[in-house]
N, C-alpha and C. Protein backbone atom coordinates (compact mmCIF):
# COMPACT_ATOMS: atom_id res chain seq x y z
N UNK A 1 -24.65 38.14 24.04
CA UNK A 1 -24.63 37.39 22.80
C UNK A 1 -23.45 36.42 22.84
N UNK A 2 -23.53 35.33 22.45
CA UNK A 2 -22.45 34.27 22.36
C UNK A 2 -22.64 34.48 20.56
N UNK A 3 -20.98 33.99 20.80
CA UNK A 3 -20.55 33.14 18.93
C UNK A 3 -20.01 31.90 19.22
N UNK A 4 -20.46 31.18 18.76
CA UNK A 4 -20.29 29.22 18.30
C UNK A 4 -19.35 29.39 17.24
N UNK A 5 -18.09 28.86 17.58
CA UNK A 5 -16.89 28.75 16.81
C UNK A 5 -16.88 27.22 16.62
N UNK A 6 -17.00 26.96 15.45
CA UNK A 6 -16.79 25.00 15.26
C UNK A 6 -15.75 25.07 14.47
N UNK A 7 -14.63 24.40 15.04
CA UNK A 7 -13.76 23.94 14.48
C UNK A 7 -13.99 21.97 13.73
N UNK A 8 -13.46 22.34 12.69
CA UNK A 8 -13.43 20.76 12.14
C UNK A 8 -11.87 19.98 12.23
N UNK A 9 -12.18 18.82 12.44
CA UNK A 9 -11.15 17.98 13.01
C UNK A 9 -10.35 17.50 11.81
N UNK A 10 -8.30 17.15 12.76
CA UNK A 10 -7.95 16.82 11.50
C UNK A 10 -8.74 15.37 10.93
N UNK A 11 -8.33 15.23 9.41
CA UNK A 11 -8.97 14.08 8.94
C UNK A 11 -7.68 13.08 8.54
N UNK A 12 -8.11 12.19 8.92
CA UNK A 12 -7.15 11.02 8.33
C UNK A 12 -6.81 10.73 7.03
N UNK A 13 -6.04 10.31 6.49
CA UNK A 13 -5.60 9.91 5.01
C UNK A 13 -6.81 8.59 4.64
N UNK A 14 -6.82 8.10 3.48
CA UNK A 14 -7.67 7.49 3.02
C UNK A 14 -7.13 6.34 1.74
N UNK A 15 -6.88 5.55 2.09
CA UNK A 15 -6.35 4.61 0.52
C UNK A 15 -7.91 4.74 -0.09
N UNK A 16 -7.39 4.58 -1.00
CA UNK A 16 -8.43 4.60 -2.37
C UNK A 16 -7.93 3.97 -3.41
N UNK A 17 -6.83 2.98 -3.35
CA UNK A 17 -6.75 2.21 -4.66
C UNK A 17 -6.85 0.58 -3.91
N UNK A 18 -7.03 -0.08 -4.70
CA UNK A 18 -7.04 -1.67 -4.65
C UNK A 18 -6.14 -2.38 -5.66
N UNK A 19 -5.19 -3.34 -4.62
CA UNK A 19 -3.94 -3.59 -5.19
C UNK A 19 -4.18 -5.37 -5.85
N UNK A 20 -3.32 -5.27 -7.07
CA UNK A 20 -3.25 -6.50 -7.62
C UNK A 20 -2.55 -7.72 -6.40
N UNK A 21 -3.49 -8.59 -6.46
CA UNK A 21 -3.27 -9.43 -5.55
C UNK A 21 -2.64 -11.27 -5.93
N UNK A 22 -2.11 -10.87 -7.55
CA UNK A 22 -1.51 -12.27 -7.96
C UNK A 22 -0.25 -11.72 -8.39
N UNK A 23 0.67 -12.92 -8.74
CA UNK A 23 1.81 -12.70 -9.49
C UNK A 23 2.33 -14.09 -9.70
N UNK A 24 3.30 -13.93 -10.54
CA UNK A 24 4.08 -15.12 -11.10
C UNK A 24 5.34 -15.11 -10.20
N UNK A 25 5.92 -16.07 -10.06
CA UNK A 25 7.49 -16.14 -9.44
C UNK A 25 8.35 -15.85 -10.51
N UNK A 26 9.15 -14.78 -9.84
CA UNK A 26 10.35 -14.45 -11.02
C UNK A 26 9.65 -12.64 -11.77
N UNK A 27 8.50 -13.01 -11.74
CA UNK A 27 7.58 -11.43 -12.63
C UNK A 27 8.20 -10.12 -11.38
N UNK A 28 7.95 -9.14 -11.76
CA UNK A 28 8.60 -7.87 -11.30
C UNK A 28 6.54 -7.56 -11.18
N UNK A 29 6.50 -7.16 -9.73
CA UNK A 29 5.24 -6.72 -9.32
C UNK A 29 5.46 -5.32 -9.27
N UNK A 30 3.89 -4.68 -8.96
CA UNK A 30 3.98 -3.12 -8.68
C UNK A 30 2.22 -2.81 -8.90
N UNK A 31 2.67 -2.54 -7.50
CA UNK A 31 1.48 -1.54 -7.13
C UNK A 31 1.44 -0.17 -6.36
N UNK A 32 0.24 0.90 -7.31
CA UNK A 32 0.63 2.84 -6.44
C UNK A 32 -0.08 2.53 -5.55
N UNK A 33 0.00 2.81 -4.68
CA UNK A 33 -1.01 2.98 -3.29
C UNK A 33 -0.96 4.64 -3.46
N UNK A 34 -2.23 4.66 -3.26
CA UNK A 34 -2.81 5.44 -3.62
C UNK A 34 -3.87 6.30 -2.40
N UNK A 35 -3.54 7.72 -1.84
CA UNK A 35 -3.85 7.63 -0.26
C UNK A 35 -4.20 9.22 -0.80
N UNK A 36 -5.60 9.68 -0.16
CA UNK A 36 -6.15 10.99 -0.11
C UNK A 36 -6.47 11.45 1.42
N UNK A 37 -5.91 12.91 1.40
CA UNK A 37 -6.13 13.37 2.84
C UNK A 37 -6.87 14.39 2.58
N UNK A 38 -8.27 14.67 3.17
CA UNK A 38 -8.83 15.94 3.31
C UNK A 38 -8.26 17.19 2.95
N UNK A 39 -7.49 17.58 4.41
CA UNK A 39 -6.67 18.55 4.94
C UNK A 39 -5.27 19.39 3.65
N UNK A 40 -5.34 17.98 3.11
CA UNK A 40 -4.44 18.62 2.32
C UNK A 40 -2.81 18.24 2.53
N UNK A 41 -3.06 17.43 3.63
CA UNK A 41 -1.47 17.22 4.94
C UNK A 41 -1.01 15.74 3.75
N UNK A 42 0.28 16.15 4.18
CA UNK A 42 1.73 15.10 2.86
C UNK A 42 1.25 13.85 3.64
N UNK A 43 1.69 12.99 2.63
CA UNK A 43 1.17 11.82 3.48
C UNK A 43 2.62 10.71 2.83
N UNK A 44 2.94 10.00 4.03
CA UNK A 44 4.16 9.01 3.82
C UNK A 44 3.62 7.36 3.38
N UNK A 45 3.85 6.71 3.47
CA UNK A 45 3.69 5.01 3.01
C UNK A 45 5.17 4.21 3.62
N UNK A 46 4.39 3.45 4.40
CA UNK A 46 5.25 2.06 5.15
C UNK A 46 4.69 0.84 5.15
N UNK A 47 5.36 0.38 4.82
CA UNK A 47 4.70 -1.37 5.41
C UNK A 47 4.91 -1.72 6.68
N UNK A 48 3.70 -2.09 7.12
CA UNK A 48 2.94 -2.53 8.77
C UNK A 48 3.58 -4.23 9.25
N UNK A 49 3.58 -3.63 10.82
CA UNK A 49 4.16 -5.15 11.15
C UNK A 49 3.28 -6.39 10.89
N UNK A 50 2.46 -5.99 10.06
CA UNK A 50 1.74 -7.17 9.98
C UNK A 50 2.19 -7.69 8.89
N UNK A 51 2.88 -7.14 7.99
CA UNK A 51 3.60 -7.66 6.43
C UNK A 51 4.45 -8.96 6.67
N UNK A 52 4.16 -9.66 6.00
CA UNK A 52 4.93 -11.35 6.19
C UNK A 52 6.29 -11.08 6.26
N UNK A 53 7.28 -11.68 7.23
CA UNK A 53 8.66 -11.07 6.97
C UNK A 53 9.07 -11.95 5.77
N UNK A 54 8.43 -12.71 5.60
CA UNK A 54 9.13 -13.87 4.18
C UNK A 54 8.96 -12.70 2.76
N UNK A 55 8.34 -11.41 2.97
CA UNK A 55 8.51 -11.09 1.74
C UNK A 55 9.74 -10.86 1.37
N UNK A 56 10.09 -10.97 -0.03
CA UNK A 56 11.31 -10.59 -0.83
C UNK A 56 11.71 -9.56 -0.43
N UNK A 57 13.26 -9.24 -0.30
CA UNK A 57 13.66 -8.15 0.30
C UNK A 57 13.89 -6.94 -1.08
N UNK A 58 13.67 -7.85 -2.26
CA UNK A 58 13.40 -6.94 -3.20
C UNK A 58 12.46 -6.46 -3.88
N UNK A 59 10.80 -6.59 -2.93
CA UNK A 59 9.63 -5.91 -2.87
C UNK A 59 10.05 -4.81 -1.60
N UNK A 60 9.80 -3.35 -2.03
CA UNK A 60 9.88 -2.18 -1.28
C UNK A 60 9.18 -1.46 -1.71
N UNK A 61 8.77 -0.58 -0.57
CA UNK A 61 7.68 0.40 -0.89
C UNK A 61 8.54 1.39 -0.60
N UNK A 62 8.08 2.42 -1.40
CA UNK A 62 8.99 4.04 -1.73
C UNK A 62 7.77 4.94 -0.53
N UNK A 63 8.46 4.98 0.59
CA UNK A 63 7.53 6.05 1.24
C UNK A 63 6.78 7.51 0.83
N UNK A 64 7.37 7.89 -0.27
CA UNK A 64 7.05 9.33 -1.09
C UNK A 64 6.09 8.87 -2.11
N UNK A 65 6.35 7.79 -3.19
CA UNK A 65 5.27 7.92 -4.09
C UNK A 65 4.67 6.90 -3.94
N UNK A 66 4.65 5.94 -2.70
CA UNK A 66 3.62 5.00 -2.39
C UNK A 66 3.80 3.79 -3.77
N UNK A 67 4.48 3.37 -4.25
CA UNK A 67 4.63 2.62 -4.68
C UNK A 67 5.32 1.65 -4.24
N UNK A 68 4.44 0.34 -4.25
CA UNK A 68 5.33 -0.88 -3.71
C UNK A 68 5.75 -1.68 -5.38
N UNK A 69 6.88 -2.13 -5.16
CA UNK A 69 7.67 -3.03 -6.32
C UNK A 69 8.65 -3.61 -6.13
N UNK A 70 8.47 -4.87 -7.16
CA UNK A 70 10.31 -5.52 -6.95
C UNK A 70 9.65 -7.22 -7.62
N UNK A 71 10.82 -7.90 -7.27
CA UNK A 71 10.65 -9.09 -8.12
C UNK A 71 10.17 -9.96 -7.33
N UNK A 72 9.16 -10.77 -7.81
CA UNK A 72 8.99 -11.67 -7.06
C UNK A 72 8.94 -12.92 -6.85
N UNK A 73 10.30 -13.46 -6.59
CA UNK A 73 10.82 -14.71 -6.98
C UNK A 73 10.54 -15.46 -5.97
N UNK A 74 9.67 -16.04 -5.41
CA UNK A 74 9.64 -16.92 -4.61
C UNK A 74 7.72 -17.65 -5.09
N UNK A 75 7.51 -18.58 -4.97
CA UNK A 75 6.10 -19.24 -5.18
C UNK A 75 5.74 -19.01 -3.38
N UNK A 76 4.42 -18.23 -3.12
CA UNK A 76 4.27 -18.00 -1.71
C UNK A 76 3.19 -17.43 -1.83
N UNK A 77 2.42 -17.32 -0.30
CA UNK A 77 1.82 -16.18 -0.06
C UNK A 77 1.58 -15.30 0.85
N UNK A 78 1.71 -13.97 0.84
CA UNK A 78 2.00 -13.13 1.35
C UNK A 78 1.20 -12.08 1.96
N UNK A 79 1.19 -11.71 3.47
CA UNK A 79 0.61 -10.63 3.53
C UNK A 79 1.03 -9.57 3.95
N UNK A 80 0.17 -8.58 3.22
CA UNK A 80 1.34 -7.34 3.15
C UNK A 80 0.54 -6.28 3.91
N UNK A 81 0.98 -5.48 4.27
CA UNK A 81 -0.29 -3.85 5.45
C UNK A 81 0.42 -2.64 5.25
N UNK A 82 -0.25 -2.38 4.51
CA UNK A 82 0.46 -0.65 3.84
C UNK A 82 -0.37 0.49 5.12
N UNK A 83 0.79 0.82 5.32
CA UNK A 83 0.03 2.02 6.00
C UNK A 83 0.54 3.81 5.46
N UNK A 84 -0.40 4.44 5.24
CA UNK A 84 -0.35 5.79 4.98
C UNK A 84 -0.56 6.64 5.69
N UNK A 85 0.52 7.18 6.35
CA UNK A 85 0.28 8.20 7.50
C UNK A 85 0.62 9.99 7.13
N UNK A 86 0.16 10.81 7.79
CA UNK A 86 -0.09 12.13 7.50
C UNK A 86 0.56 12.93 8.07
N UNK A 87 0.76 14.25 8.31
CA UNK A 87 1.86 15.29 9.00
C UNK A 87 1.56 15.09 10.30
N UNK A 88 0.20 14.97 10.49
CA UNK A 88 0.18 15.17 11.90
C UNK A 88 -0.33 13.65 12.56
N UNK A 89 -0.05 12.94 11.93
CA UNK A 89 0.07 11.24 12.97
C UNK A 89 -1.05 10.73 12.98
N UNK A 90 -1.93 11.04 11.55
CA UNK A 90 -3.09 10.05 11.40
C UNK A 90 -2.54 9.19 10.20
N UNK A 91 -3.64 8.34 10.63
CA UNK A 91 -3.32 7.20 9.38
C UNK A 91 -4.26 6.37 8.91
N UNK A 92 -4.03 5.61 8.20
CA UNK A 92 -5.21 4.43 7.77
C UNK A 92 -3.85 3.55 6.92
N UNK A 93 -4.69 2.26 7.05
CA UNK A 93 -3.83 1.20 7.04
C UNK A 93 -4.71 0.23 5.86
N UNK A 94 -3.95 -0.66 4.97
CA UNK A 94 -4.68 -1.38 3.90
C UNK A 94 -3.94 -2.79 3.92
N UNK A 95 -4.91 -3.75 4.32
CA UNK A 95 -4.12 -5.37 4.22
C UNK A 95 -4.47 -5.82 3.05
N UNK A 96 -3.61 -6.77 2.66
CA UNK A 96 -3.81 -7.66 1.74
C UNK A 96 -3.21 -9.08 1.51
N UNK A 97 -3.40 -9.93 0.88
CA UNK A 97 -2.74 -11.07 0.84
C UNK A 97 -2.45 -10.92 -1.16
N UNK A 98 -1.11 -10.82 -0.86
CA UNK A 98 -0.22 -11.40 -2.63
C UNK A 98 0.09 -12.94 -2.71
N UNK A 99 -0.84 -13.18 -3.54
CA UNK A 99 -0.18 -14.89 -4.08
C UNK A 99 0.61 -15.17 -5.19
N UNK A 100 1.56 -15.39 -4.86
CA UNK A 100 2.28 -15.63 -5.99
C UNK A 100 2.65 -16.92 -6.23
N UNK A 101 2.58 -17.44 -7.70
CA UNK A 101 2.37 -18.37 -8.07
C UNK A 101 3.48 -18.52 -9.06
């Protein structure tokens, strides 16, 4: 007799929110990124080298509660790549372009 043991694989994190993509120059932005993992595994938040380096150095994202914010004084536009990664080194990644006006 055999037994078939199936193991299920880890799962990657998942954004699930969609971020405001305008702003005014000078307005204080903010968006939760918002990231679900199967497994249950903590999940961190960084911005990806693909993020414009011209963003404001006073837009930051809080790696713990996934919130990106800060002022945004410059007329531009921007692209930004949030990535949400998990305990064990999966991830998923979310681009966007912020125009600020």
């Amino acid at each position: 007799a055999y037994t078939l043991r199936v193991v299920r694989g880890d799962a990657a994190p998942r954004i699930t929110s969609t971020p405001n993509v305008t702003s005014r120059a000078g307005d204080f932005y903010q968006y939760g990124v918002n990231a679900v993992d199967d497994d249950g595994d903590a999940i961190e938040y960084y911005l990806g080298p693909n993020t414009s380096a011209s963003l404001p150095a006073s837009v930051e994202l809080n790696p713990v509660t996934g919130v990106l914010a800060g002022t945004t004084d410059v007329a531009a536009t921007y692209t930004i790549e949030i990535i949400a990664i998990d305990s064990t080194d999966r991830m998923d990644t979310q681009t966007f372009t912020l125009v600020v006006d």
